[in-house]
C-alpha atoms as a PDB file:
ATOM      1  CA  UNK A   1      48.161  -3.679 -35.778  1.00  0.00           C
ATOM      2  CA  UNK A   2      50.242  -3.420 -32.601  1.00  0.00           C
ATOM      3  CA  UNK A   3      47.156  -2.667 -29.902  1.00  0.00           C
ATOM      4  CA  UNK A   4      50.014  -2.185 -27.156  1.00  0.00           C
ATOM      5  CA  UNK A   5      50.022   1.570 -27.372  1.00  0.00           C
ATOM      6  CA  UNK A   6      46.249   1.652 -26.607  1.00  0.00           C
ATOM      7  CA  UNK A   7      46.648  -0.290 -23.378  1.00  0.00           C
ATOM      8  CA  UNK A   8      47.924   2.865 -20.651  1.00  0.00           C
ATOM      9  CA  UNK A   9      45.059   5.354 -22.881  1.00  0.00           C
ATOM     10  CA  UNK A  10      42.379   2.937 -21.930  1.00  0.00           C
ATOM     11  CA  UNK A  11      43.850   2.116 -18.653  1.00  0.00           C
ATOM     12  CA  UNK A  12      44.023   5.703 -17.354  1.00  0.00           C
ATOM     13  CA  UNK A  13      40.114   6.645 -18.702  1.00  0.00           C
ATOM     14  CA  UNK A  14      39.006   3.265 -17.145  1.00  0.00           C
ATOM     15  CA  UNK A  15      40.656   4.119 -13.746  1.00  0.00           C
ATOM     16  CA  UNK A  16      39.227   7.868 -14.052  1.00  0.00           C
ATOM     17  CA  UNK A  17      35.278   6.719 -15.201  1.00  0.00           C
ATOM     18  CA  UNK A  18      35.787   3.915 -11.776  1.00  0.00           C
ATOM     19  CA  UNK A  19      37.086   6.480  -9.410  1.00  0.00           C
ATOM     20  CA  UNK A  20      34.030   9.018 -10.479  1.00  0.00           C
ATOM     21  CA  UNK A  21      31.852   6.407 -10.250  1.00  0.00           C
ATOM     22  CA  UNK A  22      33.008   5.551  -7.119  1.00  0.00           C
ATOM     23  CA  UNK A  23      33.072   9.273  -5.820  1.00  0.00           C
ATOM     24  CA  UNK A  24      29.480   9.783  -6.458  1.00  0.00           C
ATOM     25  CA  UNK A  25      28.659   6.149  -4.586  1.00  0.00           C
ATOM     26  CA  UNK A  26      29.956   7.903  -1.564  1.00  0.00           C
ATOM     27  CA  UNK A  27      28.596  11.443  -2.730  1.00  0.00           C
ATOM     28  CA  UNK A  28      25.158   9.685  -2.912  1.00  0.00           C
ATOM     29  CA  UNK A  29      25.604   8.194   0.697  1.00  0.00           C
ATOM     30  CA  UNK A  30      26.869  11.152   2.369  1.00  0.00           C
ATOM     31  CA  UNK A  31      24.418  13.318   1.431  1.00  0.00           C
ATOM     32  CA  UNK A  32      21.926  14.336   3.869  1.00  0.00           C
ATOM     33  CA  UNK A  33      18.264  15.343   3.245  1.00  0.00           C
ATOM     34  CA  UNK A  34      18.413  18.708   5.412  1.00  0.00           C
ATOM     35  CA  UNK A  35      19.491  21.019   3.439  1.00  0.00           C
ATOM     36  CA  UNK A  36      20.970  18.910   0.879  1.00  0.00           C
ATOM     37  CA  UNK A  37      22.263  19.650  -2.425  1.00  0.00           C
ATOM     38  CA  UNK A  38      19.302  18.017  -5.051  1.00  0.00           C
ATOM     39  CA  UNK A  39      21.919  16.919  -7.077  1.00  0.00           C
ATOM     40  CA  UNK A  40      23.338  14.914  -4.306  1.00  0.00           C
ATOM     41  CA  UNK A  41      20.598  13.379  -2.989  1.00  0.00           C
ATOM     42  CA  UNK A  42      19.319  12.494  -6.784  1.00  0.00           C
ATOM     43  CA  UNK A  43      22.658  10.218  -6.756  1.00  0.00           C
ATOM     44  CA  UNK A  44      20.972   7.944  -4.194  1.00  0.00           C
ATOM     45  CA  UNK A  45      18.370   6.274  -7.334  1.00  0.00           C
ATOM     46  CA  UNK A  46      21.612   5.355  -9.197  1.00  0.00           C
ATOM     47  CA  UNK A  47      24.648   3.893  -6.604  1.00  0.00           C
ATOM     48  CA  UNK A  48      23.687   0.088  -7.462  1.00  0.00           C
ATOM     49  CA  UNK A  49      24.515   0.840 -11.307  1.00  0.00           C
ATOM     50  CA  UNK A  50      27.280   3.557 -10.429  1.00  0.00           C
ATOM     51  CA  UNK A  51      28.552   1.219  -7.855  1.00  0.00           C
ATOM     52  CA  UNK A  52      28.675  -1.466 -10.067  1.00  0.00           C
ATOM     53  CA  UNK A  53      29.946   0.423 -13.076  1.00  0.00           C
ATOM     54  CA  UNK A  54      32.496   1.159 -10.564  1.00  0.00           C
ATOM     55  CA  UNK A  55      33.915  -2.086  -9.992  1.00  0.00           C
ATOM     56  CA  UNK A  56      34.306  -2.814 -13.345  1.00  0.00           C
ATOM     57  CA  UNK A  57      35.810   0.303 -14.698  1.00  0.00           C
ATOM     58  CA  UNK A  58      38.648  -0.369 -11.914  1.00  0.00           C
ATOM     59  CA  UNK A  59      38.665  -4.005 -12.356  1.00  0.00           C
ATOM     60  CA  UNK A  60      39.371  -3.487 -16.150  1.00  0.00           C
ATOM     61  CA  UNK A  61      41.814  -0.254 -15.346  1.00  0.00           C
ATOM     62  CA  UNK A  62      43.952  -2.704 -13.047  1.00  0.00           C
ATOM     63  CA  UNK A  63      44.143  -5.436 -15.938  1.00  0.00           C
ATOM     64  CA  UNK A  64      45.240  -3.538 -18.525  1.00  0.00           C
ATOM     65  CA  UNK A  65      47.338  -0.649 -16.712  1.00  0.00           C
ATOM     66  CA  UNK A  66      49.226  -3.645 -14.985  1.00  0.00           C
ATOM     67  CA  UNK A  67      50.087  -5.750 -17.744  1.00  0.00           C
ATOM     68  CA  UNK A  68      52.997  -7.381 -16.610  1.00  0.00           C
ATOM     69  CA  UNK A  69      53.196  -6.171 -13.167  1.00  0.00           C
ATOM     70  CA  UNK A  70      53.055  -8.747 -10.291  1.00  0.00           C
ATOM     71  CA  UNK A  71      50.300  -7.211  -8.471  1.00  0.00           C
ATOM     72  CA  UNK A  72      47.809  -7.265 -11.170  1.00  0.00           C
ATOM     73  CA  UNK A  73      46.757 -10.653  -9.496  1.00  0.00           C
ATOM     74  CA  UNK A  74      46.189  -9.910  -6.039  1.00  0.00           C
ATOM     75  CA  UNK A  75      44.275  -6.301  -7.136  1.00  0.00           C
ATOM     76  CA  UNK A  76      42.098  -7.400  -9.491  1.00  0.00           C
ATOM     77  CA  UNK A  77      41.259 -10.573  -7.096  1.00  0.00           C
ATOM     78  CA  UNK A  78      40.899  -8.241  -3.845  1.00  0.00           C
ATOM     79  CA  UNK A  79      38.381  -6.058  -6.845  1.00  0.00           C
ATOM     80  CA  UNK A  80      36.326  -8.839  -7.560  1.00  0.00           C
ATOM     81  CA  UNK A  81      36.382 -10.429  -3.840  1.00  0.00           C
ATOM     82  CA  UNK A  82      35.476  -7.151  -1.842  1.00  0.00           C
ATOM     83  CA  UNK A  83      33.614  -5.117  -5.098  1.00  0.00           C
ATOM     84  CA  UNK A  84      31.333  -7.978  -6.147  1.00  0.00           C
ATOM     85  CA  UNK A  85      29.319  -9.222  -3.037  1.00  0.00           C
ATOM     86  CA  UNK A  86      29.329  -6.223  -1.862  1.00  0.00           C
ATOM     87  CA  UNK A  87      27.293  -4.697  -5.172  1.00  0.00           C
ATOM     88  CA  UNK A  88      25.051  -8.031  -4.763  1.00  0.00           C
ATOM     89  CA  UNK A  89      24.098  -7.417  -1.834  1.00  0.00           C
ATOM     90  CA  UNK A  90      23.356  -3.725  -2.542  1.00  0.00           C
ATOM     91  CA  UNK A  91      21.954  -4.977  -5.951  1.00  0.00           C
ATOM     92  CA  UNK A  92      19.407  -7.355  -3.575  1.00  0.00           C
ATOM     93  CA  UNK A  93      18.873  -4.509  -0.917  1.00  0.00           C
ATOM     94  CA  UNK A  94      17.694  -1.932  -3.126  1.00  0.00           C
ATOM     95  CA  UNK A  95      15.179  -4.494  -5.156  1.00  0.00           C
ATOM     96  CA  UNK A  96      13.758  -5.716  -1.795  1.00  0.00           C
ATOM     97  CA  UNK A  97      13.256  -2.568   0.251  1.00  0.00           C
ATOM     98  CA  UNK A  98      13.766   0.162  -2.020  1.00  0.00           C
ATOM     99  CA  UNK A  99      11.061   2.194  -2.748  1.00  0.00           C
ATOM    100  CA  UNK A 100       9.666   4.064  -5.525  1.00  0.00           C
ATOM    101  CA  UNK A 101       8.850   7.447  -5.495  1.00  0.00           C
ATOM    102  CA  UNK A 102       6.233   9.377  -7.391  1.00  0.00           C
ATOM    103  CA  UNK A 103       6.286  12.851  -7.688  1.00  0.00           C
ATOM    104  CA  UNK A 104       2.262  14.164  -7.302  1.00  0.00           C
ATOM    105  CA  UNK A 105       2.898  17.534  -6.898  1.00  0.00           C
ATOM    106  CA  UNK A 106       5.175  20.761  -8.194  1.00  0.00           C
ATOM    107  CA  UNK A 107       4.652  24.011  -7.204  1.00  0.00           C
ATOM    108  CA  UNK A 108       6.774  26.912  -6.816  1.00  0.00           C
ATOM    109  CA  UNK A 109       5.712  29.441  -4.404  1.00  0.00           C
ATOM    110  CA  UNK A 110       3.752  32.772  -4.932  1.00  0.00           C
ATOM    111  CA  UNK A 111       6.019  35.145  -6.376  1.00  0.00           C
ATOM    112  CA  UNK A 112       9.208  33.150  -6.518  1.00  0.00           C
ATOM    113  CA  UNK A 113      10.734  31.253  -9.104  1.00  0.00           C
ATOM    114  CA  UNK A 114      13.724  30.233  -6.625  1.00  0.00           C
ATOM    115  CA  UNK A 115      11.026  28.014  -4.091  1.00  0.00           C
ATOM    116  CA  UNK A 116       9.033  24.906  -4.890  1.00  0.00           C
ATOM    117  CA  UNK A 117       7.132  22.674  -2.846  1.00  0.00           C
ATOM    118  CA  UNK A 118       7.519  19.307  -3.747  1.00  0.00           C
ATOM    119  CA  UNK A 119       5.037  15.950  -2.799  1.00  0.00           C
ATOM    120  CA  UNK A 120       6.351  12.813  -3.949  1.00  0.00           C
ATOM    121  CA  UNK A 121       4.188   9.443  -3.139  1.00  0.00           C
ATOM    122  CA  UNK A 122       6.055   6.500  -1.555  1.00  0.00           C
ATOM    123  CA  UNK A 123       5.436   2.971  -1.391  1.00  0.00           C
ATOM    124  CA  UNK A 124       7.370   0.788   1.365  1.00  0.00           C
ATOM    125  CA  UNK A 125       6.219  -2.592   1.973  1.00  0.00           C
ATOM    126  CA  UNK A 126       2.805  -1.495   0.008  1.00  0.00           C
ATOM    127  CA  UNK A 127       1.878   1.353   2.346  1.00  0.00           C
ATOM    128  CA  UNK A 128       1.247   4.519   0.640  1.00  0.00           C
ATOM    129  CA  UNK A 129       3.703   7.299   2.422  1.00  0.00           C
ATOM    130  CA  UNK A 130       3.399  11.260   1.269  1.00  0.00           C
ATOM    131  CA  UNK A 131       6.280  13.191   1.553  1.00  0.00           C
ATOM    132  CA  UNK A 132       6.365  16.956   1.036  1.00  0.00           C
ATOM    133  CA  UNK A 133       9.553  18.446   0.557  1.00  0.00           C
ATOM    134  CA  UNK A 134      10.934  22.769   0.051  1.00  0.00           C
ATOM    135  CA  UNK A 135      13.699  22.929  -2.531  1.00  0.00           C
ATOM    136  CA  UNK A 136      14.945  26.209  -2.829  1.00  0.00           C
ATOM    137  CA  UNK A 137      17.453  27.831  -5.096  1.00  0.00           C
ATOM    138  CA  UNK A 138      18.522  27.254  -8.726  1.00  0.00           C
ATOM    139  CA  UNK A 139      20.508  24.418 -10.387  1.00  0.00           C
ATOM    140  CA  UNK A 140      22.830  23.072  -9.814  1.00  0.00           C
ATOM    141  CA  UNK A 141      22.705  24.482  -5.962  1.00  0.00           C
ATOM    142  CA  UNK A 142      19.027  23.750  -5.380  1.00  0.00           C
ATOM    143  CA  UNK A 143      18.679  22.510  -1.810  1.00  0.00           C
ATOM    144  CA  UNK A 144      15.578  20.704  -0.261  1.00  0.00           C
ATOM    145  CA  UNK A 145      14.414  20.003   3.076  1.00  0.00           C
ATOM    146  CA  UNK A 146      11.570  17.415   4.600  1.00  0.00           C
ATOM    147  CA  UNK A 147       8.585  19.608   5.568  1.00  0.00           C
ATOM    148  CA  UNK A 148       6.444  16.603   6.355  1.00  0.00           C
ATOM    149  CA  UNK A 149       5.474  12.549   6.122  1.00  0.00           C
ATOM    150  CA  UNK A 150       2.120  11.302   6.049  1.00  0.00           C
ATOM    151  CA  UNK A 151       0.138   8.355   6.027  1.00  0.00           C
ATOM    152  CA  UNK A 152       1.977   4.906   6.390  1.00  0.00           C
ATOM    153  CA  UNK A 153      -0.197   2.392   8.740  1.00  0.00           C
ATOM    154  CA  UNK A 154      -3.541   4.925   9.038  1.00  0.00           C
ATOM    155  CA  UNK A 155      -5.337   5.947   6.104  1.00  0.00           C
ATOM    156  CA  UNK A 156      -6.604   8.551   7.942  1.00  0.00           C
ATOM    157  CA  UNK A 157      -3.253  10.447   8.092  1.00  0.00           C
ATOM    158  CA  UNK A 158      -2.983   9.817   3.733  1.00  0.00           C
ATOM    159  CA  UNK A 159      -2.116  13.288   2.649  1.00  0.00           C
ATOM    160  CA  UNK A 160      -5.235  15.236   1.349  1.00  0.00           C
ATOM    161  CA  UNK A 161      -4.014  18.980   0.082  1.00  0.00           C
ATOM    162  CA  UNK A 162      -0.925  20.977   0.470  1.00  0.00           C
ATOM    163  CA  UNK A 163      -0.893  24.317  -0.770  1.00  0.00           C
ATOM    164  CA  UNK A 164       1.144  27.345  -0.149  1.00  0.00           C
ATOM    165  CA  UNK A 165      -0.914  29.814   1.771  1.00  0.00           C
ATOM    166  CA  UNK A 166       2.104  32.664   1.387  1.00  0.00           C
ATOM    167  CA  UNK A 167       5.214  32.460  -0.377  1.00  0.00           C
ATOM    168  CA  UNK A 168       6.703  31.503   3.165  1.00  0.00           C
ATOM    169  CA  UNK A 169       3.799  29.183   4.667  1.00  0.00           C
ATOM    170  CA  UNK A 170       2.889  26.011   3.735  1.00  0.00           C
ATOM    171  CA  UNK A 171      -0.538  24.061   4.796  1.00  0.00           C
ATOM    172  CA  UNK A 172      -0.797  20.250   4.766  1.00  0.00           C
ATOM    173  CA  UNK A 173      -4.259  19.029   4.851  1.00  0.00           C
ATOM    174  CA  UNK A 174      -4.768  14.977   5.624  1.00  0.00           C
ATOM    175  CA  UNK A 175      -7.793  12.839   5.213  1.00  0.00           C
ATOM    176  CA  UNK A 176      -9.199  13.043   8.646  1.00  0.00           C
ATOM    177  CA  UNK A 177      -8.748  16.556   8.557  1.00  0.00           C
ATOM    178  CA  UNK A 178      -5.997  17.385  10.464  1.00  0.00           C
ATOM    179  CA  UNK A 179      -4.544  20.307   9.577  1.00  0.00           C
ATOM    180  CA  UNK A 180      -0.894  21.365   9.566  1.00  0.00           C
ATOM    181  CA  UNK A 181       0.795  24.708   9.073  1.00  0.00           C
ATOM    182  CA  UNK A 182       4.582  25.368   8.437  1.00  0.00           C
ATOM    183  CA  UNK A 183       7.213  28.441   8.117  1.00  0.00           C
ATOM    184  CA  UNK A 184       9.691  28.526   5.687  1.00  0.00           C
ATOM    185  CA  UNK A 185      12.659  30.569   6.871  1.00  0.00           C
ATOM    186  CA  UNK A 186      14.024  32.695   4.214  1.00  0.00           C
ATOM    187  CA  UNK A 187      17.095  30.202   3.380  1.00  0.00           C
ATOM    188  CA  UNK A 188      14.309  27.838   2.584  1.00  0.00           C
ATOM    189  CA  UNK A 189      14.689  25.776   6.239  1.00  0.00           C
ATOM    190  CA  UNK A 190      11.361  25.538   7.753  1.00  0.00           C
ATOM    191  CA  UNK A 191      10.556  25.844  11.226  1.00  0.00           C
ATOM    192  CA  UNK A 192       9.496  22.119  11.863  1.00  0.00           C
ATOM    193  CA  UNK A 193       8.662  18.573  10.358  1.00  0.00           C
ATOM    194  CA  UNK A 194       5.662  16.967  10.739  1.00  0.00           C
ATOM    195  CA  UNK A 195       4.956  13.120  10.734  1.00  0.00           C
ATOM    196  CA  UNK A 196       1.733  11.810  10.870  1.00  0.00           C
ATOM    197  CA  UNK A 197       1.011   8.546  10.850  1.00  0.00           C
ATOM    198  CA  UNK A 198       3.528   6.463  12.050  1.00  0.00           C
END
């Protein structure tokens, strides 16, 4: 069976599944927390595995789109050079200070079903860090923005309550009782960020 005619088929969806990948590496990175697409920022947990699915995808794409072509060499060689340090070293970055979050808490707001407040638990170098989030819309154009961080070196600051006191006010409570208030503007920005804590 001649396998020939396969070759530019497999080529062309290798080079489109490594140029996605690669998009939503960069997708992942440029998106911001304030007033982020969800989607987006969700992107961030996968680039090591998108990154390196990424490399290979091209790295196979180049070998068998450019059979007999005398640049197959130096691409796939300036691939594996550049690609595969580079995903080491994001491989080794990630499993060394990436974190892991936890989500404690999901809550939409009284009478809406188009605002949540969100508190996810965070562990960076084994201190406990709360952060509470406002995500506001519906999928796939759900935005989110930091309302607060808490806890980190004091235990005191660890993140007691939160709880909506209106659907456009939400009240952080922390362990030594310090409480915190904060306005949600009706495009789901609120007014300020607190960090305690740090």
């Amino acid at each position: 069976m001649n396998y020939t005619r396969f070759r530019r088929p497999a080529a062309l969806l290798l080079l489109t599944v490594g140029i996605v990948c690669a998009a939503a590496v960069v997708a992942g990175i440029e998106a911001g927390d304030e007033g982020g697409l969800v989607l987006l920022t969700e992107l961030q947990a996968h680039m090591v595995p998108l990154g390196w699915l990424a490399v290979a995808a091209l790295t196979g794409a180049t070998l068998l789109g450019l059979a007999r072509s005398p640049l197959r060499l130096p691409l796939v060689t300036a691939l594996l050079v550049l690609g595969v340090p580079m995903m080491l070293l994001a491989s080794f970055v990630s499993a060394t200070f990436g974190s892991s979050n936890t989500q404690e808490k999901t809550e939409p707001a009284p009478g809406r079903d188009d605002r949540w407040l969100v508190v996810e638990r965070d562990s960076i170098l084994l201190d406990p860090v709360w952060h509470v989030y406002v995500v506001q819309g519906n999928r796939p154009l759900e935005r989110r923005w930091s309302v607060g961080s808490f806890g980190g070196r004091s235990d005191a600051h660890a993140l007691r309550e939160t709880v909506w006191t209106s659907p456009d006010r939400i009240r952080m409570t922390t362990e030594e009782g310090a409480v915190h208030e904060v306005t949600v503007a009706a495009g789901g920005r609120p007014d300020r960020t607190v960090d305690a804590g740090w």
